[in-house]
C-alpha atoms as a PDB file:
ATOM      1  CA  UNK A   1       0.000   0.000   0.000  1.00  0.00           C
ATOM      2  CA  UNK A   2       1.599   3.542  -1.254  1.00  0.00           C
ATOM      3  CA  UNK A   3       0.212   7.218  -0.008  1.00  0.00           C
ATOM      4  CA  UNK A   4       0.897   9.963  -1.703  1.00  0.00           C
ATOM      5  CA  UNK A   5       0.250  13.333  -0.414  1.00  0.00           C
ATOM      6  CA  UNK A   6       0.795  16.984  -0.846  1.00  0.00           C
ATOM      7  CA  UNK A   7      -1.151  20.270  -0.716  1.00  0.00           C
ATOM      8  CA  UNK A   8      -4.413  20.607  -2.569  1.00  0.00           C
ATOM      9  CA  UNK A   9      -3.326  21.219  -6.274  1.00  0.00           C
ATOM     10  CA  UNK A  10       0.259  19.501  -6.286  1.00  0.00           C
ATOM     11  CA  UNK A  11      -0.489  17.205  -8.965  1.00  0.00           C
ATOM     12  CA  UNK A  12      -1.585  13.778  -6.805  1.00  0.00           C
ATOM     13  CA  UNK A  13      -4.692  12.897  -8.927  1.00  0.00           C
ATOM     14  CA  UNK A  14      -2.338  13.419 -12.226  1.00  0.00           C
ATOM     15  CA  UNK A  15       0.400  11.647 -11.056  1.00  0.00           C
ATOM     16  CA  UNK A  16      -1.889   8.374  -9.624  1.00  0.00           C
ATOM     17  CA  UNK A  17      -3.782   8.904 -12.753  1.00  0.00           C
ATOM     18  CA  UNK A  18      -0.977   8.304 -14.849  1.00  0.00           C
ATOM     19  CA  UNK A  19       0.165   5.562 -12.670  1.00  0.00           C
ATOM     20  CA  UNK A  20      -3.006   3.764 -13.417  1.00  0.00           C
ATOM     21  CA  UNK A  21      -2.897   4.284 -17.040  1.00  0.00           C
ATOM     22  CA  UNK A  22       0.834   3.165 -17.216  1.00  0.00           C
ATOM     23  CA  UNK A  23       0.371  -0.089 -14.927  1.00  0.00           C
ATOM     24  CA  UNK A  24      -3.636  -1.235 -15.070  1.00  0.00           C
ATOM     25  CA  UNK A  25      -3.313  -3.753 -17.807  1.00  0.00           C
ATOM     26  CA  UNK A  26      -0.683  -5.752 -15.518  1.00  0.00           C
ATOM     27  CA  UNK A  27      -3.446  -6.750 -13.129  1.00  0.00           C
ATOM     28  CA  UNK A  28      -6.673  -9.238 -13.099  1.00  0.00           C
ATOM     29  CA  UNK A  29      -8.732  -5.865 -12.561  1.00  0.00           C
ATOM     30  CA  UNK A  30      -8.286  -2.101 -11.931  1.00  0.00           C
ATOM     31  CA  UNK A  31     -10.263   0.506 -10.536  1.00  0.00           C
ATOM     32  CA  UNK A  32      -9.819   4.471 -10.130  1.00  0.00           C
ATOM     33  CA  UNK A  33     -11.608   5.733  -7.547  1.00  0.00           C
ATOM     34  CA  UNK A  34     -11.804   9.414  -7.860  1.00  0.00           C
ATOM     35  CA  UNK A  35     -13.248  12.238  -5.961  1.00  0.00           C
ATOM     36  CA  UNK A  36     -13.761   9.755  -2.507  1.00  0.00           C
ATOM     37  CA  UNK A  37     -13.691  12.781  -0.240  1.00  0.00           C
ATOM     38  CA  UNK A  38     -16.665  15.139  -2.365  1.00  0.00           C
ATOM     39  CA  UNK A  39     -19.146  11.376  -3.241  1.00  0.00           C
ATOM     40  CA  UNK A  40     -18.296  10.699   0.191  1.00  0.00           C
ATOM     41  CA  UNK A  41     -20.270  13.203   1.762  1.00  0.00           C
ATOM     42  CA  UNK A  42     -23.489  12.823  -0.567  1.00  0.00           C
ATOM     43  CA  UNK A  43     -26.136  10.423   0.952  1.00  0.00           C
ATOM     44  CA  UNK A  44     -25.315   7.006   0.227  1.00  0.00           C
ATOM     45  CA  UNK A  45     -21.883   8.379  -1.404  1.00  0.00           C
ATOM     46  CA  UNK A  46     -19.669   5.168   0.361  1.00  0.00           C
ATOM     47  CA  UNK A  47     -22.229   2.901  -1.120  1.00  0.00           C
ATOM     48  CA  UNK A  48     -22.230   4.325  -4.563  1.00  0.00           C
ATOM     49  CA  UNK A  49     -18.275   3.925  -4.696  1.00  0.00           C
ATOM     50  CA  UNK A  50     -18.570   0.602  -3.456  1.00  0.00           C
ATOM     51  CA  UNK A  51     -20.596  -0.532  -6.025  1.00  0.00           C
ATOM     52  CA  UNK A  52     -18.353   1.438  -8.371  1.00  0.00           C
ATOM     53  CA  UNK A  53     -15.232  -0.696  -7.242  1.00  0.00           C
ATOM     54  CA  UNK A  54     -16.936  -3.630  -7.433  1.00  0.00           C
ATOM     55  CA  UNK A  55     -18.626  -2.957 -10.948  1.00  0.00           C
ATOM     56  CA  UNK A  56     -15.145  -1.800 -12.418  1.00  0.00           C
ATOM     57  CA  UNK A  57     -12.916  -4.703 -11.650  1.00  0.00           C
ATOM     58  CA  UNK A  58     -14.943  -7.552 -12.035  1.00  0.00           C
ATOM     59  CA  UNK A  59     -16.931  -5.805 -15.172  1.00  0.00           C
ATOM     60  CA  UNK A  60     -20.832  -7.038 -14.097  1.00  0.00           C
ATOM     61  CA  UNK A  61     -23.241  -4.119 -12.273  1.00  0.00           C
ATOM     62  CA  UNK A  62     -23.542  -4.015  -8.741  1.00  0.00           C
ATOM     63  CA  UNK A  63     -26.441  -2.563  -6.379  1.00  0.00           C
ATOM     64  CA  UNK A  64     -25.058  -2.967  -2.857  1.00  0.00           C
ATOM     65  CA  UNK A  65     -27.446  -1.147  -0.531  1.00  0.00           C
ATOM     66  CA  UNK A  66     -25.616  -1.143   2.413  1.00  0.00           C
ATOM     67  CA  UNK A  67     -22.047  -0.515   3.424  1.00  0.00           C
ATOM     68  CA  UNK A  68     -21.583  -3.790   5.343  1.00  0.00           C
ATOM     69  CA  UNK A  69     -23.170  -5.702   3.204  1.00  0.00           C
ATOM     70  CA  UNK A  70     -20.595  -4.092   0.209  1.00  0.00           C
ATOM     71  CA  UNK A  71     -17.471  -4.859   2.585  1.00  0.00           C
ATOM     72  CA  UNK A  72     -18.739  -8.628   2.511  1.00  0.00           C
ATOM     73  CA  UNK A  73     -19.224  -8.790  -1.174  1.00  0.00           C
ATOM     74  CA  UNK A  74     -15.179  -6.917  -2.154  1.00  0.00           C
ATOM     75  CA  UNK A  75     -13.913  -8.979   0.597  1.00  0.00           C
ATOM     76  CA  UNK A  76     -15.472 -12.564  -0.990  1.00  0.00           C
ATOM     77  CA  UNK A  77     -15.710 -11.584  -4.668  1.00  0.00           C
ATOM     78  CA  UNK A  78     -11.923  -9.929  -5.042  1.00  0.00           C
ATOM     79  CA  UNK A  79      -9.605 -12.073  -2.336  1.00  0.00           C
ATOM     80  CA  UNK A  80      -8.240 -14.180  -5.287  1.00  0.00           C
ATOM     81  CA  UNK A  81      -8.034 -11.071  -7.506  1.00  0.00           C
ATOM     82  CA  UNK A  82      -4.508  -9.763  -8.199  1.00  0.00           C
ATOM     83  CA  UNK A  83      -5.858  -5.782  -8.854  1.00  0.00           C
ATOM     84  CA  UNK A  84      -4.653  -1.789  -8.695  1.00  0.00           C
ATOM     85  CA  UNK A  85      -6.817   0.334  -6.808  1.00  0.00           C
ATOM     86  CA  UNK A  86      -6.536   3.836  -6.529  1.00  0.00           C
ATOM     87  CA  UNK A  87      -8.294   5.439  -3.448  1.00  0.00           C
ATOM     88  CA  UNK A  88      -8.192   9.202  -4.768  1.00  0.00           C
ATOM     89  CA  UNK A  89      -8.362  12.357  -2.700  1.00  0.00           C
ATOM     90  CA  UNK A  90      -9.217  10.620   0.817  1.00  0.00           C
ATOM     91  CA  UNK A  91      -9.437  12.970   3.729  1.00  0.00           C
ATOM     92  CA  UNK A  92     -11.116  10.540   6.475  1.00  0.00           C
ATOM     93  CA  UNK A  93     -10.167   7.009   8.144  1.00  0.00           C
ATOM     94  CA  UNK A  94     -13.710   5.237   7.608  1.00  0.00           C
ATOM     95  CA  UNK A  95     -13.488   6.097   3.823  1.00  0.00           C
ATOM     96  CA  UNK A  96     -10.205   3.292   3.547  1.00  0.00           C
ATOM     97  CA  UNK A  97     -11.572   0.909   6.352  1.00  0.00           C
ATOM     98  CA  UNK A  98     -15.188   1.091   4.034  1.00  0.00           C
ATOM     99  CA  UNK A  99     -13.265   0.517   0.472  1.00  0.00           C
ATOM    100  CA  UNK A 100      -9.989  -1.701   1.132  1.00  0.00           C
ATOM    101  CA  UNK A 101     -10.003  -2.018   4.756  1.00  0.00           C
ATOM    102  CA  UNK A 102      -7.681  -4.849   4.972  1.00  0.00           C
ATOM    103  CA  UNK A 103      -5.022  -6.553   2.489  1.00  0.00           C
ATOM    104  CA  UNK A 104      -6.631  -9.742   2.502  1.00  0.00           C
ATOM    105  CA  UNK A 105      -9.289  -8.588   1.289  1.00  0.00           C
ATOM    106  CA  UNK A 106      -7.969  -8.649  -2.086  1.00  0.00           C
ATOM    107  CA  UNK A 107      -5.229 -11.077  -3.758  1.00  0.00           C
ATOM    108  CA  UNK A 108      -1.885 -11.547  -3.500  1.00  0.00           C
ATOM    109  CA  UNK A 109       0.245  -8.971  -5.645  1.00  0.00           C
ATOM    110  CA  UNK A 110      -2.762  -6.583  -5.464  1.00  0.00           C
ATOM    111  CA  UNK A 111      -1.060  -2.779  -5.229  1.00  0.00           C
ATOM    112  CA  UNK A 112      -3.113   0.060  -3.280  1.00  0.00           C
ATOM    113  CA  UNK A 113      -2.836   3.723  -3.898  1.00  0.00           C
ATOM    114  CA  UNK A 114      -4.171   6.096  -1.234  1.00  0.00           C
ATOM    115  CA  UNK A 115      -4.195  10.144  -2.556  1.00  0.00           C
ATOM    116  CA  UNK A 116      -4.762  12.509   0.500  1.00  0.00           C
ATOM    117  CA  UNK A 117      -3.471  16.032   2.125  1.00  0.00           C
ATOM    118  CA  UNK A 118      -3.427  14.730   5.505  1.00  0.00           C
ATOM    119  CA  UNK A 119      -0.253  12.568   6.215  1.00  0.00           C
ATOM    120  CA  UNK A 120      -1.547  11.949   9.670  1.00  0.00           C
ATOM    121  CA  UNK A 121      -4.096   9.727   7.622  1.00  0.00           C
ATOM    122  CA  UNK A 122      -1.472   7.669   5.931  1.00  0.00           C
ATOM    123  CA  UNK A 123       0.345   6.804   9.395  1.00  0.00           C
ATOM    124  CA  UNK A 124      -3.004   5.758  10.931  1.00  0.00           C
ATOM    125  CA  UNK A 125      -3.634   3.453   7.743  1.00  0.00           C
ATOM    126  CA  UNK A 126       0.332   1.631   8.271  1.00  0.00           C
ATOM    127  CA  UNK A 127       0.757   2.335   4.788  1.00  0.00           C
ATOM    128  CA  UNK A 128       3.931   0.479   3.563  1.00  0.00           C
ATOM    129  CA  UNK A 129       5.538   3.568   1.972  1.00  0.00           C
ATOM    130  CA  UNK A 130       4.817   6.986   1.991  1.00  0.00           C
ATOM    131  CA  UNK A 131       5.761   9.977  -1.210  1.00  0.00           C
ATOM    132  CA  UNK A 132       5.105  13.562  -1.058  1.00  0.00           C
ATOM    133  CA  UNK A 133       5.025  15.430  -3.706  1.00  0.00           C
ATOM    134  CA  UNK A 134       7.365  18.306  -3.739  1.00  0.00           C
ATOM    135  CA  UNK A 135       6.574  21.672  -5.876  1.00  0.00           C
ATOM    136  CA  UNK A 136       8.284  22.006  -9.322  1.00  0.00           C
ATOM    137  CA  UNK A 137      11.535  23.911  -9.780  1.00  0.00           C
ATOM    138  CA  UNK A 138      11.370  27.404 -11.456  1.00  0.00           C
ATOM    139  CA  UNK A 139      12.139  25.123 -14.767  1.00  0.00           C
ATOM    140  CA  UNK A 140       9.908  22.964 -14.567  1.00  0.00           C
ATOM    141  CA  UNK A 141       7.271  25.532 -13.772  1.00  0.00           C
ATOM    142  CA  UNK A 142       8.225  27.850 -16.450  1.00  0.00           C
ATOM    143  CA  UNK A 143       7.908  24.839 -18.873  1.00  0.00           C
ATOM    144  CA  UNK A 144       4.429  23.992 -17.549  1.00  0.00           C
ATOM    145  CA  UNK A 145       3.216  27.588 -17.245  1.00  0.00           C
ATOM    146  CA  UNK A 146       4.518  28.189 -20.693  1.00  0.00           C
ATOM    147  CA  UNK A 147       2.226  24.856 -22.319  1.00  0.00           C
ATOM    148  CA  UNK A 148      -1.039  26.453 -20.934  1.00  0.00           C
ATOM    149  CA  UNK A 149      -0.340  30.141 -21.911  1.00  0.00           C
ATOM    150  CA  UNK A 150       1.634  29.599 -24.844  1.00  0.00           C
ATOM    151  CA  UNK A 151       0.998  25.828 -26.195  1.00  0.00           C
ATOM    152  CA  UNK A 152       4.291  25.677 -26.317  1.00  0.00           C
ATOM    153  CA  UNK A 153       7.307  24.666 -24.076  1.00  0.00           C
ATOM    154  CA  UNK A 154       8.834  27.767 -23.078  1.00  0.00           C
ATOM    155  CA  UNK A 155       7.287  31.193 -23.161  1.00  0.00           C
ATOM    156  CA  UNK A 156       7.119  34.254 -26.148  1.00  0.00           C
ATOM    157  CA  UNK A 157      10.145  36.951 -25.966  1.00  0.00           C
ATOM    158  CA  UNK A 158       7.998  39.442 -24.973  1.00  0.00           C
ATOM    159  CA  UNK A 159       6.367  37.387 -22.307  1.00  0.00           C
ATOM    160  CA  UNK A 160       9.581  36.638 -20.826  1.00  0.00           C
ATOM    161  CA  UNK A 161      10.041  38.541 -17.809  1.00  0.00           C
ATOM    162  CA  UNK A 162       6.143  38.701 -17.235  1.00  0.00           C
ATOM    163  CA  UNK A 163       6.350  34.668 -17.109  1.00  0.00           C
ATOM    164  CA  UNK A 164       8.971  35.198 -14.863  1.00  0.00           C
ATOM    165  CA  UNK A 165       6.585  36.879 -12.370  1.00  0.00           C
ATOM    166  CA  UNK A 166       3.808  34.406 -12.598  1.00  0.00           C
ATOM    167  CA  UNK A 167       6.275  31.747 -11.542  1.00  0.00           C
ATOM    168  CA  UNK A 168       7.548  33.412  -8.552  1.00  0.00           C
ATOM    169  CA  UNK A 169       4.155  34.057  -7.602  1.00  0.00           C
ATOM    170  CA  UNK A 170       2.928  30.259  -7.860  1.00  0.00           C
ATOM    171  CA  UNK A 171       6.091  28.940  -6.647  1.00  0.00           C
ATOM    172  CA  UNK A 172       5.858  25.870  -8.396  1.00  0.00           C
ATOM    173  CA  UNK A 173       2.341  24.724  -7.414  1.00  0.00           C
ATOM    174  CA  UNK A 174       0.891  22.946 -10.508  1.00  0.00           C
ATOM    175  CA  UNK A 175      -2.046  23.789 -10.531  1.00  0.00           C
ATOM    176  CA  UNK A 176      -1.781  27.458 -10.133  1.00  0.00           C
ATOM    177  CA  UNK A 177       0.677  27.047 -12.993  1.00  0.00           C
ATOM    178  CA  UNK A 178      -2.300  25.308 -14.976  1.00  0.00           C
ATOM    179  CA  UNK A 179      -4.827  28.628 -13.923  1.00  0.00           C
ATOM    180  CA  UNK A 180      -2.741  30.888 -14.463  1.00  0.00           C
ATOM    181  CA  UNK A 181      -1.222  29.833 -17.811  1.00  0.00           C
ATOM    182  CA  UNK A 182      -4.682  29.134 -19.161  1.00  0.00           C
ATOM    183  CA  UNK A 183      -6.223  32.703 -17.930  1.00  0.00           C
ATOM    184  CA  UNK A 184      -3.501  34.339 -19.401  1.00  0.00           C
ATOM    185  CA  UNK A 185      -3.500  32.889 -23.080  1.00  0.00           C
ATOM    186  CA  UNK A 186      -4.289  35.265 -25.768  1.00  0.00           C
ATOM    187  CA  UNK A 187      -3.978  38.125 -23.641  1.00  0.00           C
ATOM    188  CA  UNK A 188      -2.324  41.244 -24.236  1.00  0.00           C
ATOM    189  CA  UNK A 189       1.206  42.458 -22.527  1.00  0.00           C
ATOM    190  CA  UNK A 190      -1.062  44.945 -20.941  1.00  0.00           C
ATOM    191  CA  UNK A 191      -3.529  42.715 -19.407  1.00  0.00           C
ATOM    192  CA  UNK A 192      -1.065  40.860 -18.107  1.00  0.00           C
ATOM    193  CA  UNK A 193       0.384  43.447 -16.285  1.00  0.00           C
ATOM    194  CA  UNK A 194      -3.003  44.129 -14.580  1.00  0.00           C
ATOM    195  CA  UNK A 195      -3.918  40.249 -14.103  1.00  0.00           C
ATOM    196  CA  UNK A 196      -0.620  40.038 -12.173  1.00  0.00           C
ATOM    197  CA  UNK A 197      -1.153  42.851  -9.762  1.00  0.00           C
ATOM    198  CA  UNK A 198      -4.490  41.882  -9.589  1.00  0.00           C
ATOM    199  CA  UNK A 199      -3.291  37.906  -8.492  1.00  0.00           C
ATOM    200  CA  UNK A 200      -1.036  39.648  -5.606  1.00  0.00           C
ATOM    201  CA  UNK A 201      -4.305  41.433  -3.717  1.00  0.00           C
ATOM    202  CA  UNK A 202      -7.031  38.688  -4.541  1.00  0.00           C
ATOM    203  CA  UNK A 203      -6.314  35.612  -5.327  1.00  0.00           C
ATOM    204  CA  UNK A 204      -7.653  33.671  -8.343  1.00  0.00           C
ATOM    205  CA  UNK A 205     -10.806  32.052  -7.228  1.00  0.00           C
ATOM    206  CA  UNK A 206     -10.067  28.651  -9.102  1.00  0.00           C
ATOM    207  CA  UNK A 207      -6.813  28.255  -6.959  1.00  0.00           C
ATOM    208  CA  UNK A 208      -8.254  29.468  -3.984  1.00  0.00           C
ATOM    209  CA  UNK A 209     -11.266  26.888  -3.788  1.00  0.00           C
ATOM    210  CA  UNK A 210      -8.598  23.563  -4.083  1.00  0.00           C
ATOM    211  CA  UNK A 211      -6.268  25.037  -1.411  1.00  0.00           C
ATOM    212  CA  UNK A 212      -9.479  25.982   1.284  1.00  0.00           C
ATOM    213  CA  UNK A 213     -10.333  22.197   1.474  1.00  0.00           C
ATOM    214  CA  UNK A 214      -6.918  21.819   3.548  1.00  0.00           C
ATOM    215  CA  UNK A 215      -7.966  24.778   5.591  1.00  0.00           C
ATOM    216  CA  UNK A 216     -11.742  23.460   6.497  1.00  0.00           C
ATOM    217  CA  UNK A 217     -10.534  20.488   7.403  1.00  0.00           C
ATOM    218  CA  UNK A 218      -8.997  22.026  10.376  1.00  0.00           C
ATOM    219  CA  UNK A 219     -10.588  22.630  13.967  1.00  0.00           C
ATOM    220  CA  UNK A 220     -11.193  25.924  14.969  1.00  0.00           C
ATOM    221  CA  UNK A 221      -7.939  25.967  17.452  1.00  0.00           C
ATOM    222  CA  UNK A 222      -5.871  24.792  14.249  1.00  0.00           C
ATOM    223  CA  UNK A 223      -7.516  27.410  12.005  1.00  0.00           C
ATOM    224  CA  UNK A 224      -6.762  30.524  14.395  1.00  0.00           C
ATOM    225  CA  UNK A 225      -2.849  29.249  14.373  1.00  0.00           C
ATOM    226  CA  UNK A 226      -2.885  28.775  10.308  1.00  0.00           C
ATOM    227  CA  UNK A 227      -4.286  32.149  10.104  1.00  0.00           C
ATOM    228  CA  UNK A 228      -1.943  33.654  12.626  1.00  0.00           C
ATOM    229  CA  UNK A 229       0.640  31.949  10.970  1.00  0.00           C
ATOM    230  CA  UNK A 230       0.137  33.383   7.383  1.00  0.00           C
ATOM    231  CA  UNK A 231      -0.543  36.772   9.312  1.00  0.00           C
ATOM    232  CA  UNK A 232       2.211  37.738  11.351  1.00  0.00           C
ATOM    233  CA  UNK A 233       4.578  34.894  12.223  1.00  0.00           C
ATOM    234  CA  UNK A 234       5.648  33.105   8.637  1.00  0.00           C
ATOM    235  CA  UNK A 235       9.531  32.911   8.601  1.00  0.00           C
ATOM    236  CA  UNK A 236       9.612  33.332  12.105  1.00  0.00           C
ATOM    237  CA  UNK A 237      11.900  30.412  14.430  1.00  0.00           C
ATOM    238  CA  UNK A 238      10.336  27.820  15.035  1.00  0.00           C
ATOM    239  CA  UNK A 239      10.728  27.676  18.715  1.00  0.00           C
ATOM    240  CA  UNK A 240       9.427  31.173  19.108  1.00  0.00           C
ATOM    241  CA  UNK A 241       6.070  30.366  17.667  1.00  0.00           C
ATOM    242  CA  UNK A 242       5.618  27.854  19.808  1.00  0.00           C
ATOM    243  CA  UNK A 243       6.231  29.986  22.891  1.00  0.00           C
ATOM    244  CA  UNK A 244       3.460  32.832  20.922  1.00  0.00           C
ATOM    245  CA  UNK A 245       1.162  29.978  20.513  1.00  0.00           C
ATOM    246  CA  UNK A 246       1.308  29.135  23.917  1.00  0.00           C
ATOM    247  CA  UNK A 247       0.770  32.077  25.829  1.00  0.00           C
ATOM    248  CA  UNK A 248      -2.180  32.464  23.493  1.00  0.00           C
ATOM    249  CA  UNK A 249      -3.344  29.075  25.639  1.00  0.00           C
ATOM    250  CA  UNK A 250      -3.345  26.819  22.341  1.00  0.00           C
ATOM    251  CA  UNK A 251      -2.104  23.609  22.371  1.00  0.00           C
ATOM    252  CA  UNK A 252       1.122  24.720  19.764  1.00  0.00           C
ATOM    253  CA  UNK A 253       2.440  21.319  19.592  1.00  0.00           C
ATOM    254  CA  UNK A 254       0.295  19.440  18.580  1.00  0.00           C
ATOM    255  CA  UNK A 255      -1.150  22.143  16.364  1.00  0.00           C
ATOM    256  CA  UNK A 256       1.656  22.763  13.935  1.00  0.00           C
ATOM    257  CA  UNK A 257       2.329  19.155  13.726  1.00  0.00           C
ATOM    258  CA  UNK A 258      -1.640  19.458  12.346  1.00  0.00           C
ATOM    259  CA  UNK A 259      -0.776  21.881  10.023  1.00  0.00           C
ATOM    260  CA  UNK A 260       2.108  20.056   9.186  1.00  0.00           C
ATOM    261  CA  UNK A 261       0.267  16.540   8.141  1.00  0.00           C
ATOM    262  CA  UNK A 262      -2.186  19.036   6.045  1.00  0.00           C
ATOM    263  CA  UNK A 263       0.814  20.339   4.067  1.00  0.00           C
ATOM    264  CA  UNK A 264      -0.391  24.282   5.165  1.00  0.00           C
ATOM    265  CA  UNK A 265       3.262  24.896   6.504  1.00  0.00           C
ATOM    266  CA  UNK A 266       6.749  23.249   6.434  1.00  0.00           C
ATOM    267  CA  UNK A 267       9.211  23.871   9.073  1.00  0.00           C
ATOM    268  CA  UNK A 268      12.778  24.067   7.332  1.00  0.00           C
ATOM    269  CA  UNK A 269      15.820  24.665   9.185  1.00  0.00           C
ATOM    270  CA  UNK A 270      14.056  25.486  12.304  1.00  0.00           C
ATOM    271  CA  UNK A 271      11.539  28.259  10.446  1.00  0.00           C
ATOM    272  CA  UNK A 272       7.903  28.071  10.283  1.00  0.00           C
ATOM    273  CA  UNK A 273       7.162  28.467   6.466  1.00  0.00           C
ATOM    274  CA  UNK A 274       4.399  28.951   4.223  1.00  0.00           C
ATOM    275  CA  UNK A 275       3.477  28.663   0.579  1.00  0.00           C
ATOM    276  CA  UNK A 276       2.670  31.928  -0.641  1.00  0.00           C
ATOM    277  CA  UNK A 277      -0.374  31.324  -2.208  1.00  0.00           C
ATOM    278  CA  UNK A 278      -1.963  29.441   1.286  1.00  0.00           C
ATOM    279  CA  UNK A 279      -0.804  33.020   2.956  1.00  0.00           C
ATOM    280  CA  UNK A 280      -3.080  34.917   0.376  1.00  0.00           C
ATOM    281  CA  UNK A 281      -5.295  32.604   1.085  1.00  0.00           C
ATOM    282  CA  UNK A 282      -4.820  33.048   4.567  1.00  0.00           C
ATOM    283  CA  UNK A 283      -5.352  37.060   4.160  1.00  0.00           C
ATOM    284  CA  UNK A 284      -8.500  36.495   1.793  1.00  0.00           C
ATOM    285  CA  UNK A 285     -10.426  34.376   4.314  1.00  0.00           C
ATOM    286  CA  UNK A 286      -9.728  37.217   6.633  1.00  0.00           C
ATOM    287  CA  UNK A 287     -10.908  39.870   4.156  1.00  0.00           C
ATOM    288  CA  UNK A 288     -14.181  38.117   3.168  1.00  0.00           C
ATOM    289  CA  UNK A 289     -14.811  38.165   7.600  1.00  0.00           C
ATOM    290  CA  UNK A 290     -15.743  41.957   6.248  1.00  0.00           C
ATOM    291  CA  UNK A 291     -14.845  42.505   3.345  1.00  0.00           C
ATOM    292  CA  UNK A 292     -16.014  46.746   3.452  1.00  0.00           C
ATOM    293  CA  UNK A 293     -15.154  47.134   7.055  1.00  0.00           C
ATOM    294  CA  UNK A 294     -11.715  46.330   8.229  1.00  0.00           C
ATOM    295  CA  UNK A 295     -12.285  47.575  11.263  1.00  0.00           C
ATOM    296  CA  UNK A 296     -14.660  44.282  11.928  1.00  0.00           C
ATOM    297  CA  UNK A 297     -12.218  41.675  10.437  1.00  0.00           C
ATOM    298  CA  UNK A 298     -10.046  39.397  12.868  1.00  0.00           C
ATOM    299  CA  UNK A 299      -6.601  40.609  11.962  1.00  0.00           C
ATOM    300  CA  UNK A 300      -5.301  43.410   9.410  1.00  0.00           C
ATOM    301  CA  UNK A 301      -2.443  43.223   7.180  1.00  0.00           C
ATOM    302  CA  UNK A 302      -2.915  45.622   4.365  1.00  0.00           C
ATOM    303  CA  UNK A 303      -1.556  49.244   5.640  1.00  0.00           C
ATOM    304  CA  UNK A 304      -4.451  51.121   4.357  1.00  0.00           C
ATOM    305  CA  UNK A 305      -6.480  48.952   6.247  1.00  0.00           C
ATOM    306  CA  UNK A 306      -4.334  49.364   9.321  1.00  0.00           C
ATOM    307  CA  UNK A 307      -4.215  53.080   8.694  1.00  0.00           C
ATOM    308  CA  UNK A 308      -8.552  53.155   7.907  1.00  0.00           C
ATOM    309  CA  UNK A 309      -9.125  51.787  11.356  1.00  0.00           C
ATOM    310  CA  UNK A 310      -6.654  53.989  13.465  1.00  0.00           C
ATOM    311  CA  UNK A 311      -8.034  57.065  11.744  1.00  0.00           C
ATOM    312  CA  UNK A 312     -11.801  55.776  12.887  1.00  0.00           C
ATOM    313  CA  UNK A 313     -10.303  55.156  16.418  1.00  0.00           C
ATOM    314  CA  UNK A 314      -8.875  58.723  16.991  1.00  0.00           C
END
């Protein structure tokens, strides 16, 4: 059994995706399970991808009505089946124990892939091996970038600097790279040039939606620390969070190590750090609390906010 995780929009369905595509045909049956986490939460969503598993690998319909009675039928009908199964975007326990909640339940050589942002998931499950995906290099991104907004591998001379900028802003994050590239094509130098200032103050709505999942997933304690986080104390030591966090009577330790498994910060060389475009997210969440009346929002950032409200104060 492999996890792979990563922040929301790293490239984990794409890269399992391709995995299946490259591998399926070397197995007795297959199944991609996509979207587990969004059909989960519909009524009767664990029973429809039951039935979906079932249905795909042994290639007959299914109408399990009930989740137990589905566990029976993949544990009896696949436990001599050698298959891939891809378990894509899973963000709770039940969801694996519900779908492939034991090895024997399928045949020997069978190969398990579990897609999630939570590590902390992954440990519980005793996965064998664990990948995270890392963010592309400025290379990598400009090449990627440069597909969507160009159709071609590297970008236009007059869109060279400009590309430049986009990639520092996404900072290798695939799929902003894909947004970005795509809401860019065809546009003028000038419009560029506005889109760009426009991505530093409020951030593209397409990103922002994949990256919040992380963030809702999170208790209200571990939401006040992410926001805090992108806020005031990204970059800062490590160890001098965690003395902030705990005079503001949160439980810090176990807190960042929550934000950790979520892939909303990274500490690296004994810093607390942030991907920019979570921050902006961070700061956006903020500014929707209010979004005419700083003076009402949780925490200011923006100076002419800060300087708005001390002007109404005096």
């Amino acid at each position: 059994m492999l996890g792979i995780f990563g922040t929301g929009g790293i490239g984990k369905t794409t890269i399992s995706k391709d995995i299946y595509n490259r591998i399926s045909s070397q197995f007795e049956g297959s199944c991609f399970l996509k979207n587990i986490r969004e059909t989960s939460k519909r009524a009767g969503g664990v029973i429809q991808l039951q039935n979906t598993l079932l249905s795909t690998i042994l290639g007959i319909s299914f109408d399990v009505s009930d989740i137990d009675r589905g566990i029976n039928v993949i544990r009896h009908r696949l436990c001599s089946k050698r298959v891939l199964l891809i378990l894509d975007d899973v963000d709770e326990l039940v969801q694996i124990e519900k779908l492939a909640g034991d090895r024997a339940w399928f045949g020997s050589g069978s190969r398990i892939i579990i897609t999630t942002r939570d590590q902390q998931l992954l440990k519980i499950s005793e996965v064998d091996s664990e990948c995270k995906l890392k963010n592309l290099d400025d290379n990598e991104a400009l090449r990627l970038f440069s597909l969507h907004a160009f159709k071609k591998d590297e970008p236009l001379d007059d869109y060279v600097e400009l590309s430049k900028q986009v990639i520092k802003y996404a900072q290798g994050l695939p799929l902003a790279l894909i947004v970005l590239g795509s809401d860019l094509k065809g546009q003028s130098i000038y419009q560029w040039k506005i889109a760009i200032d426009k991505y530093k103050s409020f951030p593209n709505r397409n990103i922002q939606k994949v990256l919040l999942v992380s963030y809702e997933g999170l208790d209200d304690t571990e939401r006040e620390m992410f926001l805090d986080i992108a806020f005031f104390v990204k970059g800062e030591p490590f160890a001098g969070v965690i003395k902030i966090f705990d005079s503001c009577g949160f439980s810090p330790v176990h807190g960042i190590q929550r934000l950790i498994d979520k892939c909303l910060i990274t500490i690296e060389d004994e810093y607390v750090l942030m991907h920019d475009l979570l921050q902006n997210m961070g700061r956006e969440i903020v500014r929707l609390e209010s979004p005419k009346e700083p003076s009402k929002r949780s925490r200011l950032w923006f100076h002419e906010d800060i300087r708005e409200v001390l002007e109404e104060s005096t």
